[in-house]
Each structure stands twice: as structure tokens, then as C-alpha cells.
Protein backbone atom coordinates (compact mmCIF):
# COMPACT_ATOMS: atom_id res chain seq x y z
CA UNK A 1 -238.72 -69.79 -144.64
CA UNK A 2 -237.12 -72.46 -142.61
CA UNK A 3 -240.16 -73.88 -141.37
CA UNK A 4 -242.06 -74.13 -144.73
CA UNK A 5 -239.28 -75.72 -146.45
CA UNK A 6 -238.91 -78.26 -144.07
CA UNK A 7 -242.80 -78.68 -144.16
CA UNK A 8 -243.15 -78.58 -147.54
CA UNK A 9 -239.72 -79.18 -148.91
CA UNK A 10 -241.03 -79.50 -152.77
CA UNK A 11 -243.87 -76.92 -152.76
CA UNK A 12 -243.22 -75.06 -155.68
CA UNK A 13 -244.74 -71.77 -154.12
CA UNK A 14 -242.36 -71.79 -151.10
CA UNK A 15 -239.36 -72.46 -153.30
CA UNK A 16 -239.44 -69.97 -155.53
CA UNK A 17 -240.04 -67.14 -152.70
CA UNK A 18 -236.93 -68.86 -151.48
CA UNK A 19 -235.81 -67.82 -155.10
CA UNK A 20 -236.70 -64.27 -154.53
CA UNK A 21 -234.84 -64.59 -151.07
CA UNK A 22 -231.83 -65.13 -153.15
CA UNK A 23 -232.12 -62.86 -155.48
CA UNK A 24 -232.93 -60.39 -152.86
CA UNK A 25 -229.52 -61.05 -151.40
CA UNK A 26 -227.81 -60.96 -154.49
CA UNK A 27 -227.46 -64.89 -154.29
CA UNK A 28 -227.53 -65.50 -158.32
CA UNK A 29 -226.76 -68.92 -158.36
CA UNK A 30 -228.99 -69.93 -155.59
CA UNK A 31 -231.85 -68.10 -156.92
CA UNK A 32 -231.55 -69.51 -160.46
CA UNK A 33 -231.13 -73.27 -158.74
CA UNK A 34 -234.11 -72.65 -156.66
CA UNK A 35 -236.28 -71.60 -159.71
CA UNK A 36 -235.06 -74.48 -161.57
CA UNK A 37 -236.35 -76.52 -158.84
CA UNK A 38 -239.76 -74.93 -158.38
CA UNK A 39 -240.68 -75.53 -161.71
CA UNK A 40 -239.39 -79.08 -161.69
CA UNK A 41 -242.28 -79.94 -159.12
CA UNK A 42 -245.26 -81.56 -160.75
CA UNK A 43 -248.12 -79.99 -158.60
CA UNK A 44 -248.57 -77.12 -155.37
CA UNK A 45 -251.55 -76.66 -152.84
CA UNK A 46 -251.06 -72.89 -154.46
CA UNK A 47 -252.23 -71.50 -157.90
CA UNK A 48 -249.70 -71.95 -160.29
CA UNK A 49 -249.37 -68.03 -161.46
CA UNK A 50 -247.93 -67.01 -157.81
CA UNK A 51 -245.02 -69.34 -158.78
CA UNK A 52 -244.96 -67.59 -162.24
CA UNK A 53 -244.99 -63.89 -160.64
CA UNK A 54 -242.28 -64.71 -157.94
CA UNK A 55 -240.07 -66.44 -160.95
CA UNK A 56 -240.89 -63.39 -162.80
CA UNK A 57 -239.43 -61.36 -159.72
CA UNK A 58 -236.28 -63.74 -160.01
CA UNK A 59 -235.25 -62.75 -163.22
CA UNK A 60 -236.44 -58.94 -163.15
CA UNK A 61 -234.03 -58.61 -160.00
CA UNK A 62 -231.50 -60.33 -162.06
CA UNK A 63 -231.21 -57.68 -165.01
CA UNK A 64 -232.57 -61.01 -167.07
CA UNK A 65 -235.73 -58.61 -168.38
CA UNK A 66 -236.43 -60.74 -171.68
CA UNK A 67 -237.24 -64.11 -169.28
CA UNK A 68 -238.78 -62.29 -166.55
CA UNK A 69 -241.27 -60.91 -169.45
CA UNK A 70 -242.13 -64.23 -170.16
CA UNK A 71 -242.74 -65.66 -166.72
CA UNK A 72 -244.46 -62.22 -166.12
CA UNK A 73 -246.85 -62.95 -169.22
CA UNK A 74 -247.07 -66.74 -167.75
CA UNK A 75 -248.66 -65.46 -164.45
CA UNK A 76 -251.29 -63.05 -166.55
CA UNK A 77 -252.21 -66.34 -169.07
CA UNK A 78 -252.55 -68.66 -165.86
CA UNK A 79 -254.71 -66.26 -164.49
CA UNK A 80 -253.29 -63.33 -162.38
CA UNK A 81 -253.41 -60.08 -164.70
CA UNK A 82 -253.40 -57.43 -161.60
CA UNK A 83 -251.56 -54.68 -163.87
CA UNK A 84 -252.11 -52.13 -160.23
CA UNK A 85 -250.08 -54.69 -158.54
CA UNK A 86 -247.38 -55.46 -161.00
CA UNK A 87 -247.10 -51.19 -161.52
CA UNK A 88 -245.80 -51.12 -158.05
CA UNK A 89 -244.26 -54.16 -156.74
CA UNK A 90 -240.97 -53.20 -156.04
CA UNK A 91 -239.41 -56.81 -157.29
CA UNK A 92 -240.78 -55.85 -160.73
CA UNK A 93 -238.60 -52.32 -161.34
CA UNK A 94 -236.35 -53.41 -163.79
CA UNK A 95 -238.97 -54.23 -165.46
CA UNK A 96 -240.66 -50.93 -165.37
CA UNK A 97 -237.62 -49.26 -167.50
CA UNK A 98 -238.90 -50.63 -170.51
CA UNK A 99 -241.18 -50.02 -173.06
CA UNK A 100 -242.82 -53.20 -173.59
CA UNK A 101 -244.04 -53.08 -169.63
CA UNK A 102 -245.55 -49.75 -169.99
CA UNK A 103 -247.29 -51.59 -173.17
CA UNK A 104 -248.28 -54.84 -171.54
CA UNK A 105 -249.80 -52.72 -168.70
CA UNK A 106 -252.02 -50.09 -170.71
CA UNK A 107 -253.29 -53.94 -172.88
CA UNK A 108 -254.15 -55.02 -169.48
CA UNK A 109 -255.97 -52.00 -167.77
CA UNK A 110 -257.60 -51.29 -171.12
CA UNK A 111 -258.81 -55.20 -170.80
CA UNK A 112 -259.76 -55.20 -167.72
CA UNK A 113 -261.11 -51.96 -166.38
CA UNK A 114 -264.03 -52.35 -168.78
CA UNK A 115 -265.28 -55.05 -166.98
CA UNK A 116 -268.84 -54.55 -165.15
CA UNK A 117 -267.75 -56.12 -161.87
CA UNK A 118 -271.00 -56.22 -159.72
CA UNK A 119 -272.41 -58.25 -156.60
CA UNK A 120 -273.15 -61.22 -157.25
């Protein structure tokens, strides 16, 4: 972590995992100022919904479940909607106790297991 912040001090990708560092550690404040930041940064080399996911993590681990929906719905509508993924990832259990995640997941496996996916 160390060496990618120093590399890329305003990368919004590598901030916000600091964010989940934080949070991991039960750093609130730190977390929160390190999302803050991530999203202050105009552009990242990465896709802009691993920044979304990793804020979502943020919040989840944070007990704040109504914003970590919505940065959890931002990383589906900018392109990541891997329901198998967000079923298990362990940053995303708070989430898990409600409802409206069981909902959100059936939407998105009923979505997107019909899809044909075949060689191309």
C-alpha cells in the first residue's frame, strides 16, 4: 500500500482500498477521509466501478448499509454487476442481512444468467 500511494498518490483505485484498509482496522475516520478523497480525483488508469465496489465495502463495514447500497448499485450501473461475487465477498456481509440485497441479487442473476454467452 505504501508503494502505490507514493506512486500514485491520487489514484482513486489505490485510495479507496486504502479506505477499506481502514475500515478493516476499524479506522472510521480515516476510511471515510480516504473515500472522500478517492472520489474527489477527476480520472484513474482503473475502471471507475472498482472504486464504487471498494467504497461500497467502506460503508457496508461501517454499519452505513443505506450508502453502501448506493455505491453498491453505482458499481452495477458503471458496469460491474457480478451478483456471484458480491454473494460472497466477505466486505459485503452487512449487507447480506437485508432484504433489499437478497432482492438486488435475484434482479441481477435473473438479468444476467439469461444471457447466451458464446465464443466469439
Amino acid at each position: 500500500m505504501r508503494v502505490a500511494l507514493a506512486r500514485y498518490p491520487d489514484e482513486p483505485l489505490i485510495v479507496s482500498l486504502q479506505a477499506v484498509l481502514h475500515a478493516c482496522c476499524k479506522q472510521e475516520v480515516q476510511a471515510v477521509e480516504c473515500v472522500h478523497k478517492a472520489l474527489e480525483c477527476p480520472s484513474s488508469f482503473g475502471h471507475t466501478h472498482h472504486t464504487n465496489e471498494q467504497v461500497a465495502c467502506v460503508y457496508s463495514m461501517l454499519g452505513e448499509t443505506d450508502k453502501a447500497f448506493g455505491w453498491l448499485q453505482r458499481c452495477i450501473d458503471s458496469g460491474n454487476p457480478c451478483w456471484p461475487f458480491f454473494q460472497i465477498h466477505p466486505y459485503l456481509e452487512k449487507l447480506r442481512r437485508e432484504p433489499r440485497f437478497e432482492d438486488l441479487m435475484s434482479g441481477l442473476q435473473q438479468k444476467y444468467s439469461a444471457l447466451q454467452i458464446r465464443r466469439l
